[in-house]
C-alpha atoms as a PDB file:
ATOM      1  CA  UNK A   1     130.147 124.835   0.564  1.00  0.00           C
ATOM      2  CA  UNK A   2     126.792 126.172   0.217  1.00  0.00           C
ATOM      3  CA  UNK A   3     126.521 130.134   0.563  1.00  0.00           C
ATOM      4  CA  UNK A   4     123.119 129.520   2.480  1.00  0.00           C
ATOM      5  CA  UNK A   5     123.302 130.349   5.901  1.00  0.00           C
ATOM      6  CA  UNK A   6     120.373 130.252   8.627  1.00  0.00           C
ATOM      7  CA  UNK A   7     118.482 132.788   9.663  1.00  0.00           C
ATOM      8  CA  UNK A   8     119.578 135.273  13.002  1.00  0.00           C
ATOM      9  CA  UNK A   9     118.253 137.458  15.071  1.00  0.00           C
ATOM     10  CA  UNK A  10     120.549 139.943  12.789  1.00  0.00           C
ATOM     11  CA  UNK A  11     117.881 139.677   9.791  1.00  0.00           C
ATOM     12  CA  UNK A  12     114.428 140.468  11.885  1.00  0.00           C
ATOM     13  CA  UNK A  13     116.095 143.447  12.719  1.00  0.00           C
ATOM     14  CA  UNK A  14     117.339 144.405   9.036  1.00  0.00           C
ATOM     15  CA  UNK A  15     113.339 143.136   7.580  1.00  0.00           C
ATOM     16  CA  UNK A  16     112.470 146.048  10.403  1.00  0.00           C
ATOM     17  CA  UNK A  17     114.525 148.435   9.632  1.00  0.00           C
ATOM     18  CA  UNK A  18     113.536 148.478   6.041  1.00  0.00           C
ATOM     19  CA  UNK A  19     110.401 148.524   6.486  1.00  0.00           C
ATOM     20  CA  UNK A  20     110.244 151.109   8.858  1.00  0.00           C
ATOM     21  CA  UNK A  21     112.558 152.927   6.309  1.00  0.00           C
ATOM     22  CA  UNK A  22     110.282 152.881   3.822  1.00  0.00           C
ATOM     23  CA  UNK A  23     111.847 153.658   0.848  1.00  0.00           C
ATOM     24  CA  UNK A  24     114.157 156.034   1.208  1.00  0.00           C
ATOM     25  CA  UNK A  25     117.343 153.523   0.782  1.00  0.00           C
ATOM     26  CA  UNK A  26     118.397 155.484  -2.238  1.00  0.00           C
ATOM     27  CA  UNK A  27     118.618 158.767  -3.009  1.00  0.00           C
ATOM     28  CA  UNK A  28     118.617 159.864  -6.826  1.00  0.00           C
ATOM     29  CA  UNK A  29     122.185 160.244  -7.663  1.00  0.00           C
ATOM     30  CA  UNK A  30     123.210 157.807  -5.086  1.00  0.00           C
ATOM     31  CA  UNK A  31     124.258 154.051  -5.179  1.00  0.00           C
ATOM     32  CA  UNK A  32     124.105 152.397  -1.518  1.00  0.00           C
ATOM     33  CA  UNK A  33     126.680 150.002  -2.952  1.00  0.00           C
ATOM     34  CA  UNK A  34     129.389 151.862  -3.284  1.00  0.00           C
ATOM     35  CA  UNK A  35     132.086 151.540  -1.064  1.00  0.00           C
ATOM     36  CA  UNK A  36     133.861 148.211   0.996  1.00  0.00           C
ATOM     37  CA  UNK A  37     131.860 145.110   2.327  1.00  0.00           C
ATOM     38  CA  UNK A  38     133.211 142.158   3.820  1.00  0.00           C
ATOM     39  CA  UNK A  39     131.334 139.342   5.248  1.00  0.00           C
ATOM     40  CA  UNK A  40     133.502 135.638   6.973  1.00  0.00           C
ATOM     41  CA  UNK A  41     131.218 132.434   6.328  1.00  0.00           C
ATOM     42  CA  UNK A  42     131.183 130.157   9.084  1.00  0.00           C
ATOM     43  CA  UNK A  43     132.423 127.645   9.820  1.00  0.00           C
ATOM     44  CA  UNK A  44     135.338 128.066   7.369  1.00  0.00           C
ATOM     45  CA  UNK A  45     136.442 131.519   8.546  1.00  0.00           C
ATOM     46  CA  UNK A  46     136.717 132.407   4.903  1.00  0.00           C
ATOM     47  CA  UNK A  47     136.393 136.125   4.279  1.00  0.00           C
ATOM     48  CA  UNK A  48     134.864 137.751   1.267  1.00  0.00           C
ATOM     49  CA  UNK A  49     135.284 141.293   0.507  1.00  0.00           C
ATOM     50  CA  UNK A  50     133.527 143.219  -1.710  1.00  0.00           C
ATOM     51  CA  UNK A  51     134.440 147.013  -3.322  1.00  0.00           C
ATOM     52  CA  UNK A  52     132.050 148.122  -5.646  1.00  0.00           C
ATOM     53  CA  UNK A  53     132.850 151.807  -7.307  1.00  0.00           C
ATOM     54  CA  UNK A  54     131.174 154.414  -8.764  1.00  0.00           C
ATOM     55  CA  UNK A  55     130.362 153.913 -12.151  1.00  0.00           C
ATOM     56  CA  UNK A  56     129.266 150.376 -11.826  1.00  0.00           C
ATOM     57  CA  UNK A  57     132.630 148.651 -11.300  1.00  0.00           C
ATOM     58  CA  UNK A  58     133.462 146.180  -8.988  1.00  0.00           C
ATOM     59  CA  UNK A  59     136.032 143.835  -6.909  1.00  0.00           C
ATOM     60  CA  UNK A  60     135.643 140.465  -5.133  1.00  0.00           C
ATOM     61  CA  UNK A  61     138.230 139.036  -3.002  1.00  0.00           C
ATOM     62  CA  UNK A  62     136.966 135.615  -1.988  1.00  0.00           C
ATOM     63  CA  UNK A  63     138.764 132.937  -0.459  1.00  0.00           C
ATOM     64  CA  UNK A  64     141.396 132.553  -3.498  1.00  0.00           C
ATOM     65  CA  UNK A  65     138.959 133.733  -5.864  1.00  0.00           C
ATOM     66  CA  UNK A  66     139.599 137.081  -7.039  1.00  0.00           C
ATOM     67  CA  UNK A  67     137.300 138.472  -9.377  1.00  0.00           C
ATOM     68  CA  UNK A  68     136.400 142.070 -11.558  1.00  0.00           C
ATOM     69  CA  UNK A  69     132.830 142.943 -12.244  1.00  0.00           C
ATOM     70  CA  UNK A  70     130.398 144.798 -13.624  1.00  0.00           C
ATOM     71  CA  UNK A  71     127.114 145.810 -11.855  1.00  0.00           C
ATOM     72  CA  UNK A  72     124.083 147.357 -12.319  1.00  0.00           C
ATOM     73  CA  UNK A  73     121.796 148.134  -8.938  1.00  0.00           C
ATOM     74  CA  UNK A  74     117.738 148.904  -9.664  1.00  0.00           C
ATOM     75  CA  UNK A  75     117.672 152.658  -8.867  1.00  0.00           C
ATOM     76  CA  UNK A  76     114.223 151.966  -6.113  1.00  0.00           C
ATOM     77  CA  UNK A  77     113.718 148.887  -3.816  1.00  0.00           C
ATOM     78  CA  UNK A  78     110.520 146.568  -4.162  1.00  0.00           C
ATOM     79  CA  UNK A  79     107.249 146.454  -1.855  1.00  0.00           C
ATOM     80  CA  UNK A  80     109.596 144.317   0.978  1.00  0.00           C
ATOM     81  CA  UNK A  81     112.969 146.709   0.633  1.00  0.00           C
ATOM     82  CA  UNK A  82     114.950 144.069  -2.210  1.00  0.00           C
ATOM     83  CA  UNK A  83     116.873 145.832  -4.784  1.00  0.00           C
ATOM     84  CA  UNK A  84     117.453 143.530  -7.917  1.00  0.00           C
ATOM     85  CA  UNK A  85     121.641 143.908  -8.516  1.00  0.00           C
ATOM     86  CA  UNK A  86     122.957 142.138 -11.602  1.00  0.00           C
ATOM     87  CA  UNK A  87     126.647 141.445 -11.847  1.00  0.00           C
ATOM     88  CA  UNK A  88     128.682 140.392 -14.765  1.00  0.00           C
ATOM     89  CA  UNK A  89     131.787 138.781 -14.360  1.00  0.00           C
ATOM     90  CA  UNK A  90     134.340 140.928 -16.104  1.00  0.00           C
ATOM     91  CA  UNK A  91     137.916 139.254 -15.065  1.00  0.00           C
ATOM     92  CA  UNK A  92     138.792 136.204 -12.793  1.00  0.00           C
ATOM     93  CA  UNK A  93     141.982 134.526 -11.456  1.00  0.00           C
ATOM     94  CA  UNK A  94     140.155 130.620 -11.773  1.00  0.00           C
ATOM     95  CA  UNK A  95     139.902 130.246  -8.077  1.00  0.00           C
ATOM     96  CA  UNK A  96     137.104 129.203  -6.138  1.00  0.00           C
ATOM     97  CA  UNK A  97     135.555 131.845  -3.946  1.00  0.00           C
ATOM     98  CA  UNK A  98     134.401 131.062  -0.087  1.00  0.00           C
ATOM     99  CA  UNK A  99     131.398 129.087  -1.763  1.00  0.00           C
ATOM    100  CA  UNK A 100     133.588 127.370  -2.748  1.00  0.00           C
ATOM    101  CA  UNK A 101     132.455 127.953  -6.976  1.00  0.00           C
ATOM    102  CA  UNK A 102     134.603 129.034  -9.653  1.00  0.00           C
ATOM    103  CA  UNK A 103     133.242 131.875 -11.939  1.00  0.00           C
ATOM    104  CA  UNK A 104     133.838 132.213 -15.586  1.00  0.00           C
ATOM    105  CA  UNK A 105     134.478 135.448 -17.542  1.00  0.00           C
ATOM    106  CA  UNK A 106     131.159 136.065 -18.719  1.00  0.00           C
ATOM    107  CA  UNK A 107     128.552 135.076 -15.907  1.00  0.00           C
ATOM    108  CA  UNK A 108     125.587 137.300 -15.297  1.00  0.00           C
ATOM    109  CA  UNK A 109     124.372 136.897 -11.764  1.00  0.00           C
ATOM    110  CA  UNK A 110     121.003 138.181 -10.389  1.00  0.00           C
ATOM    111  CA  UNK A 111     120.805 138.838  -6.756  1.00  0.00           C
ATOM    112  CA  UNK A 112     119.327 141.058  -4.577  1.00  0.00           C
ATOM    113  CA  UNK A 113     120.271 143.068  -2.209  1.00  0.00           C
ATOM    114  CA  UNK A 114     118.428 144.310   0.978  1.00  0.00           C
ATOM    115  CA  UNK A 115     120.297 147.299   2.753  1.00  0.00           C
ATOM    116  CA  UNK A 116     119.840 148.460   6.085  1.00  0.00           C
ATOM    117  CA  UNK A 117     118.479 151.854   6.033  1.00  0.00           C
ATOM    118  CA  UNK A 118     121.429 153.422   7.988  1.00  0.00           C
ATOM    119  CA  UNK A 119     123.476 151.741   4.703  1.00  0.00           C
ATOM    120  CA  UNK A 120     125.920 149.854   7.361  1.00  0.00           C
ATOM    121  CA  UNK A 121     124.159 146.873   6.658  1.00  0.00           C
ATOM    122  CA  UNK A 122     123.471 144.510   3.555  1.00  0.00           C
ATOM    123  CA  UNK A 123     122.819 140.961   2.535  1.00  0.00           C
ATOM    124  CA  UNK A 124     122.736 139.380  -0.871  1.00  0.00           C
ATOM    125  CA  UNK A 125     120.261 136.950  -1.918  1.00  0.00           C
ATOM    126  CA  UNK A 126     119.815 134.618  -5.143  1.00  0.00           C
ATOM    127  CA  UNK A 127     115.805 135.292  -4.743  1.00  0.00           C
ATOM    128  CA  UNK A 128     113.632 138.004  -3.255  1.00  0.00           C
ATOM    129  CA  UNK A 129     112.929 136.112  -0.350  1.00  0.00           C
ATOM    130  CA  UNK A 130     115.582 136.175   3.340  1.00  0.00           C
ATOM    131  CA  UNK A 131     115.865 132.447   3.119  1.00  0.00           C
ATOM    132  CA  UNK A 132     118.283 132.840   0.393  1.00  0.00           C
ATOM    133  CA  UNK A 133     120.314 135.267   1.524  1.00  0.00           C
ATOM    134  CA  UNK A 134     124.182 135.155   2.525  1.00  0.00           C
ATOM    135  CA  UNK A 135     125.278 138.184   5.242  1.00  0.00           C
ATOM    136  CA  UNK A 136     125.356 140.026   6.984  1.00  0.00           C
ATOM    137  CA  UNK A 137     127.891 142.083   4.869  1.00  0.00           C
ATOM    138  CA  UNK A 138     129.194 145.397   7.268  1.00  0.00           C
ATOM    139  CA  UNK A 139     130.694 148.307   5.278  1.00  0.00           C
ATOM    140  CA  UNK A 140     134.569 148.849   6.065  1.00  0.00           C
END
């Protein structure tokens, strides 16, 4: 399955809230991560939840996949609101996740993350550009 899902209204609305946030998304001290997000791709009804912690640790829960990470979020976002967010995979069970990929013990993944200002909000992209993003993830 590919994680690549079309565009909504949903993401205009998150593009203009950033930007009309400016960039005050984090606060020094602060990672917007932190906490519960879940997201279901369509048209599978598979859920994926992630928990990321303070101190850079982090859970996935998708599909069968479950999965321990590490992660490391850039501290300011870029000109358009992206925050770079690397995450090594720590631990694994084997399973494929909703995308239906397996991840090995080891992987680095670069993503990046655009978070609504309210920090409700988020979706995860393999470039700096909305056409790659999966989401919207909401915060549990």
């Amino acid at each position: 399955m590919n994680k690549m899902q079309m565009l909504t209204p949903w993401h205009g609305l998150l593009i203009l809230g950033v930007l009309l946030g400016g960039g005050g998304l984090v606060q020094a001290g602060e990672t917007p991560l932190e906490g519960r997000w879940a997201y279901v791709f369509e048209p599978a009804h598979c859920t994926e939840t992630r928990i990321y912690q303070p101190g850079g640790a982090a859970r996935i829960n998708s599909g069968a996949e479950q999965e321990v990470l590490r992660f490391e979020l850039a501290p300011t976002p870029d000109a358009h609101g992206f925050q770079r967010l690397t995450e090594t995979v720590t631990g694994s069970n084997g399973q494929p996740g909703c995308d239906g990929k397996v991840d090995q013990v080891g992987e680095v993944h670069a993503r990046f993350a655009l978070i609504h200002p309210a920090q409700h909000m988020m979706v995860l992209c393999e470039a700096a550009d909305m056409r790659t993003c999966v989401g919207p993830y909401r915060q549990m």
